[in-house]
N, C-alpha and C. Protein backbone atom coordinates (compact mmCIF):
# COMPACT_ATOMS: atom_id res chain seq x y z
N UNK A 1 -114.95 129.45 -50.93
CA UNK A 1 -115.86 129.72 -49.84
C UNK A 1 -116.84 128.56 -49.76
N UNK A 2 -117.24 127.98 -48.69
CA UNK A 2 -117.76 126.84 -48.29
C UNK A 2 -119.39 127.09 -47.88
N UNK A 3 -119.35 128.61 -47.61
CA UNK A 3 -120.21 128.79 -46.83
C UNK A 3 -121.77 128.49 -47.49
N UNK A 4 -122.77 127.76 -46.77
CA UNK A 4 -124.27 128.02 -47.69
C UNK A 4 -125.36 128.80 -47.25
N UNK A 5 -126.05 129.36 -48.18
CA UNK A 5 -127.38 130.49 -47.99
C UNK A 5 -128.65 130.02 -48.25
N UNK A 6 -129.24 130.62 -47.44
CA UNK A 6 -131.12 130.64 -47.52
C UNK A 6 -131.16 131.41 -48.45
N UNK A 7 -132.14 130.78 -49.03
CA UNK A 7 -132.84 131.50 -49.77
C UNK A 7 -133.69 133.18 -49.52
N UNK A 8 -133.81 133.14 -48.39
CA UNK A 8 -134.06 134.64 -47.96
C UNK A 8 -132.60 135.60 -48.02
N UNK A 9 -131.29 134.84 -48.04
CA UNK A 9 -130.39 135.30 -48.11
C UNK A 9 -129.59 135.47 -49.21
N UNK A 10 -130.51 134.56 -50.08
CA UNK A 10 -130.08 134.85 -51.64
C UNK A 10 -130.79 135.94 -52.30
N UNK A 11 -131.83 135.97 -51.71
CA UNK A 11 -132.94 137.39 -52.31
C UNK A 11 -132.06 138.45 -51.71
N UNK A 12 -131.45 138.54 -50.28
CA UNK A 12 -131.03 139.55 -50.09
C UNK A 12 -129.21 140.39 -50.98
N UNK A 13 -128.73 139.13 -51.49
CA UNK A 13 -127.39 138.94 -52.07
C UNK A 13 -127.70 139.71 -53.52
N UNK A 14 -128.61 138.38 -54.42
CA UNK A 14 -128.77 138.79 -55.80
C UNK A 14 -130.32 139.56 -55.93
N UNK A 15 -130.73 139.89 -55.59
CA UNK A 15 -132.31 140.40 -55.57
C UNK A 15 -133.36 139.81 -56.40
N UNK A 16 -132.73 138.25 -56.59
CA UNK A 16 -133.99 137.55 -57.21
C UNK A 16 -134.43 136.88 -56.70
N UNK A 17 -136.25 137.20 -56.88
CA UNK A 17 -137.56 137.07 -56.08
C UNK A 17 -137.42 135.38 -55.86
N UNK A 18 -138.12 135.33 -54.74
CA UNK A 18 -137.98 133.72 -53.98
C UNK A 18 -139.16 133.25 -54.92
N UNK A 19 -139.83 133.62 -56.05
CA UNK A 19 -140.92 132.84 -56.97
C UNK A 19 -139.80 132.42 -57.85
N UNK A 20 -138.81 133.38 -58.26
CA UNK A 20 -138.21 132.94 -59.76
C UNK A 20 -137.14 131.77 -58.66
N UNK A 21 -136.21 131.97 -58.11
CA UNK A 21 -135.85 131.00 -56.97
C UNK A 21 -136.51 129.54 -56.94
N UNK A 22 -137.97 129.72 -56.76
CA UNK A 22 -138.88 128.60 -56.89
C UNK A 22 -138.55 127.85 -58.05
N UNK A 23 -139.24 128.89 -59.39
CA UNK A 23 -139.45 128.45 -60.35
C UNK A 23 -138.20 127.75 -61.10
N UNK A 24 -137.39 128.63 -60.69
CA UNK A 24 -135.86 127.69 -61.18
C UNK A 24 -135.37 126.42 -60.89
N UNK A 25 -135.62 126.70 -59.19
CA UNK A 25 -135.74 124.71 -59.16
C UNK A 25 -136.85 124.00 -59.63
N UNK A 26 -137.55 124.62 -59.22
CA UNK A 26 -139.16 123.33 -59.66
C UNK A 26 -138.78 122.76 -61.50
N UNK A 27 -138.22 123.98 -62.14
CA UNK A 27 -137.93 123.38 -63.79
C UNK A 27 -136.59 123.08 -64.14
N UNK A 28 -135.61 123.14 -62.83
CA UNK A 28 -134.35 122.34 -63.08
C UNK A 28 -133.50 122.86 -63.83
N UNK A 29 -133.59 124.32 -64.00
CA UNK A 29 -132.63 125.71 -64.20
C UNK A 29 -131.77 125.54 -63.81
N UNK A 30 -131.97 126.34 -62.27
CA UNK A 30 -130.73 126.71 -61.50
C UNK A 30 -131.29 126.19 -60.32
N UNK A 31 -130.91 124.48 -59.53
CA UNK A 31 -131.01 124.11 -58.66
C UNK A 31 -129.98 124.51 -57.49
N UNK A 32 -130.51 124.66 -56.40
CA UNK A 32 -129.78 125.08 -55.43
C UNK A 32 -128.55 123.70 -54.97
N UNK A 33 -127.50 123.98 -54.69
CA UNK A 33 -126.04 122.45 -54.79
C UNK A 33 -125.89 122.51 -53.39
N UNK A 34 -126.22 123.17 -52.46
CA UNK A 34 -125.74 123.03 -50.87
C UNK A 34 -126.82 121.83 -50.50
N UNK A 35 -126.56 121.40 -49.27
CA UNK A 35 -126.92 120.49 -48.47
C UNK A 35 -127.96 120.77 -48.19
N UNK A 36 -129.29 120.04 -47.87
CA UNK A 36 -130.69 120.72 -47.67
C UNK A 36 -130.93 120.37 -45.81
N UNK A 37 -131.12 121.05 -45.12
CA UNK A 37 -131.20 120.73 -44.03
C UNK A 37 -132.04 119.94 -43.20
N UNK A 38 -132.79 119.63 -44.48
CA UNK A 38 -134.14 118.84 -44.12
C UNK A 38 -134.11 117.71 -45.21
N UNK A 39 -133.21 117.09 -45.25
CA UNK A 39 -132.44 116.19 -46.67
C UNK A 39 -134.12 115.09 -46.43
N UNK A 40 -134.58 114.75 -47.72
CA UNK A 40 -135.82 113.77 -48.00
C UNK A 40 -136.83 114.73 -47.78
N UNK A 41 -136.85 116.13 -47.47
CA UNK A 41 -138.16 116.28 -47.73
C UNK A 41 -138.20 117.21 -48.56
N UNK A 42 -139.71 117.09 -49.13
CA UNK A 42 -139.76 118.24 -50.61
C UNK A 42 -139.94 119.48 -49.89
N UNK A 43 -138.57 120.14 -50.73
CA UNK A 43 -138.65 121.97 -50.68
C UNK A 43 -140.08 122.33 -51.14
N UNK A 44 -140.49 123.28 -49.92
CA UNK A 44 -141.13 123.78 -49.66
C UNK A 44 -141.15 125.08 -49.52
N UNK A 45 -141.11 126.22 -50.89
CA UNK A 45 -141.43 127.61 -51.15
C UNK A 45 -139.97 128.22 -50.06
N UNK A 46 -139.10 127.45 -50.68
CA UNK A 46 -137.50 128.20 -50.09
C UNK A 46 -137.01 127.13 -48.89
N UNK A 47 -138.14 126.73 -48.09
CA UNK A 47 -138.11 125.60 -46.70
C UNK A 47 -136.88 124.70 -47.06
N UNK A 48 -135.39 124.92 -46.32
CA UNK A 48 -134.73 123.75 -46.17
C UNK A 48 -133.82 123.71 -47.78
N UNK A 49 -133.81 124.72 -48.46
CA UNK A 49 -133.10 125.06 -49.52
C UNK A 49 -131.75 125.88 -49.34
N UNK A 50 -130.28 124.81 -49.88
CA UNK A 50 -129.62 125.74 -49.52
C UNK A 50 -128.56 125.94 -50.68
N UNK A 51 -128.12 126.91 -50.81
CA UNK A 51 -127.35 127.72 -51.78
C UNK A 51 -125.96 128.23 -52.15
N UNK A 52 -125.29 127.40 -52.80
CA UNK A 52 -123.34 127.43 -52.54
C UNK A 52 -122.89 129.06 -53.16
N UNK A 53 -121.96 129.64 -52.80
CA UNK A 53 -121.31 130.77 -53.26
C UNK A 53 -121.28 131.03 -54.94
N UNK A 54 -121.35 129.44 -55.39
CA UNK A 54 -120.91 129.26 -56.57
C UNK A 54 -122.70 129.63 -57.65
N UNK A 55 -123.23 129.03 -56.79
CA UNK A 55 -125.10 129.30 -57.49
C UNK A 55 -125.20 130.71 -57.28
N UNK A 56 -124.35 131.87 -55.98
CA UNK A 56 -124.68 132.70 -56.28
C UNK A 56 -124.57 133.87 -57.31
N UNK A 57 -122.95 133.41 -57.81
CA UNK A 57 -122.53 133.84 -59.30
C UNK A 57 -123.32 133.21 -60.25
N UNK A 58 -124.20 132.18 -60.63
CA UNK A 58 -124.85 131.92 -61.31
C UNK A 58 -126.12 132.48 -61.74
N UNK A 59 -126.64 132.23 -60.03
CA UNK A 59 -128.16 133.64 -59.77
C UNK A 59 -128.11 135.04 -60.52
N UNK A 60 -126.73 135.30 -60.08
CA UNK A 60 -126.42 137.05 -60.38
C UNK A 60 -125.88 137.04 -61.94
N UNK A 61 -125.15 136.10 -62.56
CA UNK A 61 -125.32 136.08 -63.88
C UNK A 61 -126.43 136.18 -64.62
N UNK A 62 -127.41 134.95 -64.44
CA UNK A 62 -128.61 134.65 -65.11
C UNK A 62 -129.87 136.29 -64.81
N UNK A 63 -129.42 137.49 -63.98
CA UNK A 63 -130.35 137.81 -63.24
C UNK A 63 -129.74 139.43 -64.55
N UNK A 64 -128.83 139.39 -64.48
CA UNK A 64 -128.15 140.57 -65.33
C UNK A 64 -128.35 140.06 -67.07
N UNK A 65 -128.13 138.98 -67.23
CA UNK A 65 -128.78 138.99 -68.71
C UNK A 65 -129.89 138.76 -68.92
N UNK A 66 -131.05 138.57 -67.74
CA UNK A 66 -132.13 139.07 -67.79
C UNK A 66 -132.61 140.77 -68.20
N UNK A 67 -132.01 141.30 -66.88
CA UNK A 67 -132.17 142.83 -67.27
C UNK A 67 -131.30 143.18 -68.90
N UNK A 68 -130.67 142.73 -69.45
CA UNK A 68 -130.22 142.89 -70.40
C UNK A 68 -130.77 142.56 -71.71
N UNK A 69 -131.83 141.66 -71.30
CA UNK A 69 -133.27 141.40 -72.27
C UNK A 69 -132.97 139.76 -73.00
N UNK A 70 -132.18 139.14 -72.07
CA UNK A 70 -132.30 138.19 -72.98
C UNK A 70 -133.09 136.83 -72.11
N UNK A 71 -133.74 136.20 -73.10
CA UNK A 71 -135.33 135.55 -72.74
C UNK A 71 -134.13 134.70 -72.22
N UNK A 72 -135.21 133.75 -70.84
CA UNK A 72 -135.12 132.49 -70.33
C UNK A 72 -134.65 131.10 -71.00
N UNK A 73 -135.23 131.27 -72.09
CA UNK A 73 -135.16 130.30 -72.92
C UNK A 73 -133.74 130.04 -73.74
N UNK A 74 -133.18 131.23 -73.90
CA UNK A 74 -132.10 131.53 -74.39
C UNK A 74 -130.99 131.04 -73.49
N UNK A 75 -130.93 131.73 -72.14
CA UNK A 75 -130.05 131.67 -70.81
C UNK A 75 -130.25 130.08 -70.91
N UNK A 76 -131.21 129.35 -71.06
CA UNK A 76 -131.20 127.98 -70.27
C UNK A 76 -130.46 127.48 -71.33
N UNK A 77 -130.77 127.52 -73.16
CA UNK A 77 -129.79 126.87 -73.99
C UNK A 77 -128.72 127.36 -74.12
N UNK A 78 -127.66 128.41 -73.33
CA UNK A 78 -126.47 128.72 -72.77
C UNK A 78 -126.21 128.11 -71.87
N UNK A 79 -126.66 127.90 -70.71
CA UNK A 79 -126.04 127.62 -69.45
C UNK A 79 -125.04 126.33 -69.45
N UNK A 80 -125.73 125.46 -70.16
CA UNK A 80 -124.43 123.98 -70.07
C UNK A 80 -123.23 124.41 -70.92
N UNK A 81 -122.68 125.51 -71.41
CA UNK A 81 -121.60 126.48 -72.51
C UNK A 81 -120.96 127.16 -71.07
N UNK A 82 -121.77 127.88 -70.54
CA UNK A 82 -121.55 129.21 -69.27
C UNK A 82 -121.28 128.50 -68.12
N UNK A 83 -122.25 127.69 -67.88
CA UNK A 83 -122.18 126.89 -66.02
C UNK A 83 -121.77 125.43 -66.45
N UNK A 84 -121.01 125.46 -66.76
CA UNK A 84 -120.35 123.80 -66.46
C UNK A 84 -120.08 123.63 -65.03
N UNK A 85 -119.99 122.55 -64.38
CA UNK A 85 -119.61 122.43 -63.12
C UNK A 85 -118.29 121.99 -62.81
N UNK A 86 -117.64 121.65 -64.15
CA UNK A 86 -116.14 121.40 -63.63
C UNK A 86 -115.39 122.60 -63.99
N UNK A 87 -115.87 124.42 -64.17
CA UNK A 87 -115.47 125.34 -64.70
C UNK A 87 -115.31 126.38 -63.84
N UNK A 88 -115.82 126.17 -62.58
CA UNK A 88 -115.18 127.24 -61.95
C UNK A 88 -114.56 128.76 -61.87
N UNK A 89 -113.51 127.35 -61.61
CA UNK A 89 -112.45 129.08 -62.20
C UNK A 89 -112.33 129.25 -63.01
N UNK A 90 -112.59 128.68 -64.13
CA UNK A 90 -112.47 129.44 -65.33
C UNK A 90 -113.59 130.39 -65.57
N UNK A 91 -114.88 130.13 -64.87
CA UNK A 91 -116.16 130.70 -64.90
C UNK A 91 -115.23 132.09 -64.63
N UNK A 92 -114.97 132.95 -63.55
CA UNK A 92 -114.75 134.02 -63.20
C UNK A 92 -113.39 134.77 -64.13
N UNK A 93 -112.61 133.74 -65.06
CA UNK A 93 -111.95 134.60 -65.70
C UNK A 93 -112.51 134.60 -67.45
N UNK A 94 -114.16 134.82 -67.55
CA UNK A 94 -115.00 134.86 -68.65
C UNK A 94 -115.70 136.16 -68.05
N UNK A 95 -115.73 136.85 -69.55
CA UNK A 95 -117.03 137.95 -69.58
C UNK A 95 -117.90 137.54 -70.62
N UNK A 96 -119.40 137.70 -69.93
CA UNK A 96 -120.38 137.23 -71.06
C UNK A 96 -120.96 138.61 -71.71
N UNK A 97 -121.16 138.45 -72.85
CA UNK A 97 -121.38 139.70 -73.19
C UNK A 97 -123.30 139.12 -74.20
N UNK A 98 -123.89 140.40 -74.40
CA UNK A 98 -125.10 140.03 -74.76
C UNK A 98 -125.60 140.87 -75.95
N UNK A 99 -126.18 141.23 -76.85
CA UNK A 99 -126.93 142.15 -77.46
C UNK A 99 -128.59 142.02 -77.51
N UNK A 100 -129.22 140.97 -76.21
CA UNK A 100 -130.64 140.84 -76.29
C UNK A 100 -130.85 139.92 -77.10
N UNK A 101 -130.11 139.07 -77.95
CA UNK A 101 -130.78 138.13 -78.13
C UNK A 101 -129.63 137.02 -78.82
N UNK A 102 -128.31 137.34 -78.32
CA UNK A 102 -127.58 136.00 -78.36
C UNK A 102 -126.74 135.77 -76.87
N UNK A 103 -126.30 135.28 -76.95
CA UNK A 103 -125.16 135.06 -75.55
C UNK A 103 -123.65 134.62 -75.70
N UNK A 104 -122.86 135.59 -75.69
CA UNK A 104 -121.16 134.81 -75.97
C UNK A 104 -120.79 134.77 -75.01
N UNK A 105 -119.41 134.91 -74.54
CA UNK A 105 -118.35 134.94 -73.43
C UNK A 105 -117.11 134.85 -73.86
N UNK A 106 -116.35 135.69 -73.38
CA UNK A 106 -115.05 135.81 -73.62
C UNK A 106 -114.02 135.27 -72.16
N UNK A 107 -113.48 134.40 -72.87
CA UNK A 107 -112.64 133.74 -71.76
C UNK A 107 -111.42 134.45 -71.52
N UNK A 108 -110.42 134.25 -70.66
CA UNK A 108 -109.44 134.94 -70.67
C UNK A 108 -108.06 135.24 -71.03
N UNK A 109 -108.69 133.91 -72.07
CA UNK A 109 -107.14 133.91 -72.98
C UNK A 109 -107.73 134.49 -74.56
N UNK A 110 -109.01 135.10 -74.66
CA UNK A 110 -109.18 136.21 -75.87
C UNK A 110 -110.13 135.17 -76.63
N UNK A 111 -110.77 133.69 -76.41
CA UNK A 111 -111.50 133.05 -77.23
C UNK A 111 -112.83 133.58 -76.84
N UNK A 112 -113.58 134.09 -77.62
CA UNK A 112 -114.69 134.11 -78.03
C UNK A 112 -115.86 132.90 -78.23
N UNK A 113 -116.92 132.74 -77.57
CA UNK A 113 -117.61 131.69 -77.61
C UNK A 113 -119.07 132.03 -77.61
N UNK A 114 -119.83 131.41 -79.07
CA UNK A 114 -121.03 131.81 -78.91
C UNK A 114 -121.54 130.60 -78.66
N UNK A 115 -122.36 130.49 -77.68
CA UNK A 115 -123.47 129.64 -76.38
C UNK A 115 -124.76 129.70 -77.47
N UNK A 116 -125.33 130.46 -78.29
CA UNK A 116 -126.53 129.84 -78.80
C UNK A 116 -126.37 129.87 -80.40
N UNK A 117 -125.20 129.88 -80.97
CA UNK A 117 -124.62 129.61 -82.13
C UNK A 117 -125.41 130.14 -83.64
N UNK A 118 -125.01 131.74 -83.55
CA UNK A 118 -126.22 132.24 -84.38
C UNK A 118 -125.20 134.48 -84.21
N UNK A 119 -124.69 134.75 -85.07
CA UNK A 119 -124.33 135.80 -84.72
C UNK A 119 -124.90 136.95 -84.96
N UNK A 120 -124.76 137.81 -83.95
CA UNK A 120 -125.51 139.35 -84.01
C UNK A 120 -124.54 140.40 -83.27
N UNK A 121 -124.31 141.50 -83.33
CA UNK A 121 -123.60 142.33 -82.64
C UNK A 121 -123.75 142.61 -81.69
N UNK A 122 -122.62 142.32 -80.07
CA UNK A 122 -122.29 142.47 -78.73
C UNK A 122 -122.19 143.54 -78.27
N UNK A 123 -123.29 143.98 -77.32
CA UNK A 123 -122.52 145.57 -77.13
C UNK A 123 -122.76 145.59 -75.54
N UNK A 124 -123.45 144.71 -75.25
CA UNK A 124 -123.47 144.78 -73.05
C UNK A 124 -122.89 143.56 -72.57
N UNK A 125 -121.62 144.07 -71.45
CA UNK A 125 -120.92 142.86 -71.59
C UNK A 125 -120.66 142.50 -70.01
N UNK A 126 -120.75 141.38 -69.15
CA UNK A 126 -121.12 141.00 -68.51
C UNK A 126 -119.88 140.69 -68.03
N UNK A 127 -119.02 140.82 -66.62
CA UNK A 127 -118.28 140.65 -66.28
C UNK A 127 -118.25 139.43 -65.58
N UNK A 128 -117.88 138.26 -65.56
CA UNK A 128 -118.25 137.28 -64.27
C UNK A 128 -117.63 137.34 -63.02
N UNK A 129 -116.21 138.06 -63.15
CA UNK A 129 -115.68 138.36 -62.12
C UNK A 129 -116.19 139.27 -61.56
N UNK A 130 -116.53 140.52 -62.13
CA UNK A 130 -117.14 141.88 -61.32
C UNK A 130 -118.54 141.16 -60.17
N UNK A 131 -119.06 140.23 -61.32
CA UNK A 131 -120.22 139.48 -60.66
C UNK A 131 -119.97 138.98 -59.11
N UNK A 132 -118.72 138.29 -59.27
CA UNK A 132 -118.40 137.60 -58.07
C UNK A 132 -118.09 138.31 -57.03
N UNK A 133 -117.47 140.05 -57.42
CA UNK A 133 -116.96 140.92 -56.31
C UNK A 133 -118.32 141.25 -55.98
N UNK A 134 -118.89 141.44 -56.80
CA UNK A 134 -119.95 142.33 -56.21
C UNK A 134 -120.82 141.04 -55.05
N UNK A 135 -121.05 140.24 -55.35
CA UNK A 135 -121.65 139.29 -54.33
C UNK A 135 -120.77 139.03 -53.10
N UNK A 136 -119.62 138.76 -53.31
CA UNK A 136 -118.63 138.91 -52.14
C UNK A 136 -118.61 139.86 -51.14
N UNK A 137 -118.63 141.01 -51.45
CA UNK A 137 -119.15 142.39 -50.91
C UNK A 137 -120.11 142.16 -49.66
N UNK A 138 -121.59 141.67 -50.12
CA UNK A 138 -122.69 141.41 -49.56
C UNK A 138 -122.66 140.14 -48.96
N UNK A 139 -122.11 139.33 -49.21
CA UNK A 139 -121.67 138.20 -48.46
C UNK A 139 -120.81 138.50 -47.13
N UNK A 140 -119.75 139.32 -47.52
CA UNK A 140 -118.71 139.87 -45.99
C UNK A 140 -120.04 140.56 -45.24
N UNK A 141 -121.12 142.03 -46.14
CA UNK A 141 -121.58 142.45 -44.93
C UNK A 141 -122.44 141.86 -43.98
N UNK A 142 -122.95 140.32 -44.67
CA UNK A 142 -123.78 139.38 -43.84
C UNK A 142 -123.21 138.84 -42.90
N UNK A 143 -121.98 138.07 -43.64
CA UNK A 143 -121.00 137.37 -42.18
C UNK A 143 -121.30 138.31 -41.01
N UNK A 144 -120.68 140.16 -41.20
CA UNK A 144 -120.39 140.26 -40.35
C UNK A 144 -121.47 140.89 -39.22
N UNK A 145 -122.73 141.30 -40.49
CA UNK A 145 -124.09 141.16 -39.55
C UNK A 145 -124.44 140.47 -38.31
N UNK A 146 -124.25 139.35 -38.88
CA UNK A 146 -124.11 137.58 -38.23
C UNK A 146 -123.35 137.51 -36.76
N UNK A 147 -122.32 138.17 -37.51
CA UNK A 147 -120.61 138.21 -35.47
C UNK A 147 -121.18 139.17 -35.04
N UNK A 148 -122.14 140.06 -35.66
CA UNK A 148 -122.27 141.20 -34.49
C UNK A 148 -123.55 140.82 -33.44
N UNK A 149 -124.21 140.25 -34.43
CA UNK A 149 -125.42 139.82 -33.72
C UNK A 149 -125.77 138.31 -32.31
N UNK A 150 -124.59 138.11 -32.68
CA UNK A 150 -123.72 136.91 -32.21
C UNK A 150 -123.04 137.36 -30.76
N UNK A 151 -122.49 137.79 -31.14
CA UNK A 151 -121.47 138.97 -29.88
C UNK A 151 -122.75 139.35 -28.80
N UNK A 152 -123.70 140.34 -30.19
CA UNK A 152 -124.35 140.94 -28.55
C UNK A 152 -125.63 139.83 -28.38
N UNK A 153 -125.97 138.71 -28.39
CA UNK A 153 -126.49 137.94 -27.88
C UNK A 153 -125.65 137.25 -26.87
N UNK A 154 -124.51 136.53 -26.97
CA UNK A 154 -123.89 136.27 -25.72
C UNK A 154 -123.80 137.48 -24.80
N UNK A 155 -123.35 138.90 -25.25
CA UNK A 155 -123.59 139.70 -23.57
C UNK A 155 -124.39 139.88 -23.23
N UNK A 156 -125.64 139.78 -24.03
CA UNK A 156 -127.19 139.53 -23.02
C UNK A 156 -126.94 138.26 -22.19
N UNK A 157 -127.09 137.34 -23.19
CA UNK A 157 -126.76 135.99 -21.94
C UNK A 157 -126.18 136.18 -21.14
N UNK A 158 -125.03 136.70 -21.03
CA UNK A 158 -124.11 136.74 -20.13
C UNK A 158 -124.69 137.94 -18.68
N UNK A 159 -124.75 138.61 -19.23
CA UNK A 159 -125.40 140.02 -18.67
C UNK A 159 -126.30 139.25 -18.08
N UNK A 160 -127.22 138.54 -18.50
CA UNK A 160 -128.49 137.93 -17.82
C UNK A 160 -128.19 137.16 -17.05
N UNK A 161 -127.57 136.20 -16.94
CA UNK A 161 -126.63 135.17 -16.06
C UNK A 161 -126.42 135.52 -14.44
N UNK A 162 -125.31 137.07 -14.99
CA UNK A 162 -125.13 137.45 -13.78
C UNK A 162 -126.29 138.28 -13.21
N UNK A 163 -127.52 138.60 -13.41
CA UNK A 163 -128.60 139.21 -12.72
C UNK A 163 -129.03 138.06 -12.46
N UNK A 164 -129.23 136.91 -13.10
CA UNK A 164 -130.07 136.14 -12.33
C UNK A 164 -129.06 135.27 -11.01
N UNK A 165 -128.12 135.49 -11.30
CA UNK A 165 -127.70 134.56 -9.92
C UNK A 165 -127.15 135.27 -8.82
């Protein structure tokens, strides 16, 4: 999927707040990879920030082993293990699993990988694929928000057209 999101549309996808959004780029977390529409000028509190399909499995990862209790600090010395950028697909056939204060992932050929290299017992386990359906989901009902809203703006135009002439 090619498609890129606002940041108002990423709050609406993964439900994380346009501060942590902020704060993630401003400290070089989780920078947004789409095209900025306003390319040379500094993002401005979401302004001209845009967001690939692929950041949004990232968002919604980083946002669930949050609720799962594991600190920032932790997620960020995982992420170059978890978010490689030449990993893709392999990203979605990994489950990360957590116990609050380590981070593994299980890939899908059964290897086991601990990301902050220190063992404790796994018991909440993080699907990356479920991740991706579930954003996909909310992604189709936007598209199709989008064609509907689309549609009935041209039959106003249109509608209007023919009253005015």
């Amino acid at each position: 999927m090619s498609r890129e999101f606002t940041a108002a549309q990423v709050f609406e996808i993964t439900k994380v707040s346009q501060r942590s959004l902020d704060y993630w780029d401003k400290t070089d977390f989780l920078k947004p990879s789409g095209s900025s529409r306003q390319a040379g000028r500094k993002n401005a509190r979401g302004k001209g920030r845009l967001y690939t399909y692929s950041d949004l499995i990232k968002i919604c990862t980083v946002a669930r082993l949050r609720k799962a209790g594991i600190e920032l600090t932790k997620i960020r010395k995982a992420q170059d293990q978890v978010f490689r950028k030449d990993r893709k697909r392999q990203l979605l056939l990994q489950t990360v699993a957590t116990d609050g204060k380590k981070i593994e992932w299980k890939r899908d050929d059964g290897t086991v990988i601990d990301a902050l290299k220190y063992g404790q017992r796994v018991f909440a386990a993080i699907s990356i694929h479920s991740v991706e359906r579930d954003v996909e989901k909310v992604v189709a009902r936007i598209v199709e928000e989008e064609r509907s809203e689309n549609r009935e703006s041209s039959r106003r135009r249109r509608s209007g057209s023919r009253t005015a002439g």
